[in-house]
Protein backbone atom coordinates (compact mmCIF):
# COMPACT_ATOMS: atom_id res chain seq x y z
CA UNK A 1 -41.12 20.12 17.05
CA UNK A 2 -39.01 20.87 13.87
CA UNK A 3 -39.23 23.90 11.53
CA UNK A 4 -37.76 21.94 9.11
CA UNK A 5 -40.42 21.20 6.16
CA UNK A 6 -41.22 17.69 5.31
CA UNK A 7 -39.57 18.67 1.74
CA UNK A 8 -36.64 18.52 3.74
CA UNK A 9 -36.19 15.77 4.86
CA UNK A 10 -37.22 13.74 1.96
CA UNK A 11 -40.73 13.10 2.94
CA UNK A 12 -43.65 13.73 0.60
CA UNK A 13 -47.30 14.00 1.66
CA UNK A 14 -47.62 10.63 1.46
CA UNK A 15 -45.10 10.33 3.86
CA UNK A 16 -43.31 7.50 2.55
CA UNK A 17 -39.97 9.43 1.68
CA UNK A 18 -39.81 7.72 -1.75
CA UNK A 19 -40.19 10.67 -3.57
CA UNK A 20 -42.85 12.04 -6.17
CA UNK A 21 -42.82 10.25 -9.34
CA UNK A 22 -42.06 7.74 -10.82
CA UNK A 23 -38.31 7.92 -10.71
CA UNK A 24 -38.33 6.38 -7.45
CA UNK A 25 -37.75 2.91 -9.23
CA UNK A 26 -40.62 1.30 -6.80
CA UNK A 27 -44.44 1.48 -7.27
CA UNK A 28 -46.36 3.34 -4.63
CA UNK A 29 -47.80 0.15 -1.88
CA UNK A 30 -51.41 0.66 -1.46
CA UNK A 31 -53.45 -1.04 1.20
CA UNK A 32 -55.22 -3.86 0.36
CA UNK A 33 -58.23 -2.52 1.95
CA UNK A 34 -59.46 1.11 2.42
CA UNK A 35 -62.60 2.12 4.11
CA UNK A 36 -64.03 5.34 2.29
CA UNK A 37 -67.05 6.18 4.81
CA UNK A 38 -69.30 4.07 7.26
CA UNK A 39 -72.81 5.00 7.80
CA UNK A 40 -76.30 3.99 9.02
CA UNK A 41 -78.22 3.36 5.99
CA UNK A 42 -81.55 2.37 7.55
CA UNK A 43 -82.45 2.41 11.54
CA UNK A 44 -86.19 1.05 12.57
CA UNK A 45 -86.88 0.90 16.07
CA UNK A 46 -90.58 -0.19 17.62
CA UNK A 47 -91.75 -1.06 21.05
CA UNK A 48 -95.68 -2.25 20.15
CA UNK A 49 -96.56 -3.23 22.75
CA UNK A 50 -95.35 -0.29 25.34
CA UNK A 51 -96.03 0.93 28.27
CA UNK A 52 -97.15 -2.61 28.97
CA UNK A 53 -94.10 -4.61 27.90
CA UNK A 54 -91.55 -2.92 30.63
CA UNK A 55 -93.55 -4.67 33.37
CA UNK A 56 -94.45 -8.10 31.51
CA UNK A 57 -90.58 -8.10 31.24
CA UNK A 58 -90.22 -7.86 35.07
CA UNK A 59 -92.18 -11.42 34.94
CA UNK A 60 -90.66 -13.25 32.52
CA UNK A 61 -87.25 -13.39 31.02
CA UNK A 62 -87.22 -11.86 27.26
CA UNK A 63 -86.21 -14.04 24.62
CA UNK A 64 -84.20 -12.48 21.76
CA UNK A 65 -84.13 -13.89 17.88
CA UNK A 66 -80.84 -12.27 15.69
CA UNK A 67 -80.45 -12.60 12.42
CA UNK A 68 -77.25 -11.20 10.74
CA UNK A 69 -76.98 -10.43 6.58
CA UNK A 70 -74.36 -9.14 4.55
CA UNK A 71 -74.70 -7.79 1.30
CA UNK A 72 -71.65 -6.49 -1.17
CA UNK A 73 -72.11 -4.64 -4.27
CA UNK A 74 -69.76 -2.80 -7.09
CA UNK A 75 -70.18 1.06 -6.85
CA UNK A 76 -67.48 1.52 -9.42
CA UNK A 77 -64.11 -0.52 -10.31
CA UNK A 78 -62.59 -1.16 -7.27
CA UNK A 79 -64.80 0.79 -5.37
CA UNK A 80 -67.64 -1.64 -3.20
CA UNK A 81 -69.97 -0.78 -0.99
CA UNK A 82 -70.95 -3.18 1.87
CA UNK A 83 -74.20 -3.55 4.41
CA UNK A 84 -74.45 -5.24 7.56
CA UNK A 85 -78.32 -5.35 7.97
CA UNK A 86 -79.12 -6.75 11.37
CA UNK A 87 -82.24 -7.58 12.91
CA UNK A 88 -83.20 -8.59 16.77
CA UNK A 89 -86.99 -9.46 17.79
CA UNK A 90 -87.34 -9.55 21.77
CA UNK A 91 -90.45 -11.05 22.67
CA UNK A 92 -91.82 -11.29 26.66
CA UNK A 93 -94.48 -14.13 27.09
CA UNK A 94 -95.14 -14.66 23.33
CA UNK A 95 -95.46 -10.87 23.30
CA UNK A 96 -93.44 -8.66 20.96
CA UNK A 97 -90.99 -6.06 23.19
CA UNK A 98 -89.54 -4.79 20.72
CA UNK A 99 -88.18 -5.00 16.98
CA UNK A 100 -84.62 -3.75 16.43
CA UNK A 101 -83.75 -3.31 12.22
CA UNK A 102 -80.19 -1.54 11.61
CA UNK A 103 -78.37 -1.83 7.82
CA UNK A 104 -74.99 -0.51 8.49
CA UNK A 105 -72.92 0.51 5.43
CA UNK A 106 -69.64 1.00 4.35
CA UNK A 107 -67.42 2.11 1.53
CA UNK A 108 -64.52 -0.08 0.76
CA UNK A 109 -62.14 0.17 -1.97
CA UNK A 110 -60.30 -2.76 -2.42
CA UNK A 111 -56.70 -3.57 -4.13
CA UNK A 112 -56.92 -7.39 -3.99
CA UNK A 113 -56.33 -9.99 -6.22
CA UNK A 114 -59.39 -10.89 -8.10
CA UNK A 115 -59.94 -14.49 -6.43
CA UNK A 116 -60.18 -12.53 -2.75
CA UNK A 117 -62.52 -9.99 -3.81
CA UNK A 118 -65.56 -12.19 -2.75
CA UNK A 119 -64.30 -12.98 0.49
CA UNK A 120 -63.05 -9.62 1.37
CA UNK A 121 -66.21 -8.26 1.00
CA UNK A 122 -67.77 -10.84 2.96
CA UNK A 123 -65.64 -11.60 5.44
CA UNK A 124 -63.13 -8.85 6.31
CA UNK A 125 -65.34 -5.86 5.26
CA UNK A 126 -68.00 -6.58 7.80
CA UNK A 127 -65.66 -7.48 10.64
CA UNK A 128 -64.70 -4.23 10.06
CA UNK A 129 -68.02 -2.81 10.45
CA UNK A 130 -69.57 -5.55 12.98
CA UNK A 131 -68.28 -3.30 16.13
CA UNK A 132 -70.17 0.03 15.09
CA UNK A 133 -73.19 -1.57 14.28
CA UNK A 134 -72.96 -3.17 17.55
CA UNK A 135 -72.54 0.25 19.22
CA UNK A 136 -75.56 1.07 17.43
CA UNK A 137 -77.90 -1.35 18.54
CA UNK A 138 -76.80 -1.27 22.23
CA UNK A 139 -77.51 2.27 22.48
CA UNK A 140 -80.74 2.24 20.48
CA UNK A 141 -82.04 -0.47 22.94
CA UNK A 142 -80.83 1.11 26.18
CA UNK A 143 -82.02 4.51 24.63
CA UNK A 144 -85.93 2.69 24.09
CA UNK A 145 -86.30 1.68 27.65
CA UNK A 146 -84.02 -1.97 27.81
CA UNK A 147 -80.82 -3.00 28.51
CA UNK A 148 -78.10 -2.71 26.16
CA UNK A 149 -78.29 -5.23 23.45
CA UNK A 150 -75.18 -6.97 23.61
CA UNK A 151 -74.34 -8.96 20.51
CA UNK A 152 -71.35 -11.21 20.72
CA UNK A 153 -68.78 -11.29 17.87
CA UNK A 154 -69.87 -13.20 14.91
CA UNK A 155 -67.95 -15.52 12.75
CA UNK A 156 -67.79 -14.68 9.77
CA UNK A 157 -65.46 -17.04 7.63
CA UNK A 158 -67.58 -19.58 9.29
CA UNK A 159 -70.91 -17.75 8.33
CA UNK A 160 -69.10 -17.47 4.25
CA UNK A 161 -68.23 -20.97 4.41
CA UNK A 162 -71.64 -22.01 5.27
CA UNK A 163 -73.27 -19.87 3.08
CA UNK A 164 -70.23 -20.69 0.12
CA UNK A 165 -71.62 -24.47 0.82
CA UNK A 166 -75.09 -24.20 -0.26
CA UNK A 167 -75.15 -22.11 -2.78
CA UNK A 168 -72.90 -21.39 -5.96
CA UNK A 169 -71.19 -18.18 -6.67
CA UNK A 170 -73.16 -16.06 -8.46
CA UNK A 171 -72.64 -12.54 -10.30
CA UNK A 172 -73.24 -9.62 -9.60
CA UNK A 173 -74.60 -8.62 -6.14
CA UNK A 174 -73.43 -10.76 -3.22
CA UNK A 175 -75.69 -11.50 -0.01
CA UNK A 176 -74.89 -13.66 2.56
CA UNK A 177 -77.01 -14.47 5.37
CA UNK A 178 -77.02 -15.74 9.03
């Protein structure tokens, strides 16, 4: 470890050695994408039909719907905020185990060009929040009684392609859906 301060040795807080100011002669590089904050927005949980399900399970081999949804929307300039809302039904026998609901949410700001807005937020801004979501649900299901829900990863240029398809681009609030 040095004593020697970061003033020193031409490094500034921002660590890039260029200097404070303008008189650097280059602009400051900003990511492209910065996540502000990540957060559960909305976490629903229900076994129905329990005690009973945990043995009707034993019997018969669950089956499990997923459906996936993103939604983007401008906070302020280049400031979005972005939800993952996922939902997984388990059902035993025709008979509802249990009802998973999570909207996962994050705070991007974003220093793209204008034309890659739309499929930052829908594409690269959930990928980014896909794994903690994931996290989420596998320990809420394991935590309720089941195994851990394991989701596998989920594509999605090919879910913002499909979705690009049938409908037109819109203003205003984005939502994309699986």
């Amino acid at each position: 470890m040095s004593d020697t301060p970061a003033a020193d040795s031409g490094q500034t807080q921002g660590g890039n050695g260029a200097g404070p100011g303008p008189e650097s002669g280059a602009a400051e590089a900003r990511p492209p994408l910065v996540i502000n904050a990540q957060y559960v927005k909305d976490l629903s949980f229900e076994v129905p039909n329990a005690p009973a399900i945990f043995g009707l399970m034993q019997q018969q081999q669950p089956e499990i719907g997923i459906k996936v949804d993103v939604q983007a929307r401008n906070l302020e300039g280049p400031v979005f905020e972005v939800v993952l809302d996922i939902r997984a039904d388990c059902k035993s026998a025709e008979t509802v185990a249990f009802i998973l609901e999570l909207s996962y949410g994050g705070v991007f700001t974003l220093n793209v060009a204008d034309d890659d807005v739309r499929t930052t937020l829908l594409i690269e801004c959930p990928r980014m929040l896909f794994p903690f979501a994931r996290q989420i649900l596998a320990s809420t299901t394991l935590n309720g009684g089941f195994l851990p829900l394991m989701l596998g990863p989920v594509d999605f240029t090919a879910l913002y392609e499909r979705q690009d398809a049938e409908a037109p681009e819109g203003t205003g609030d984005v939502v994309m859906n699986a």
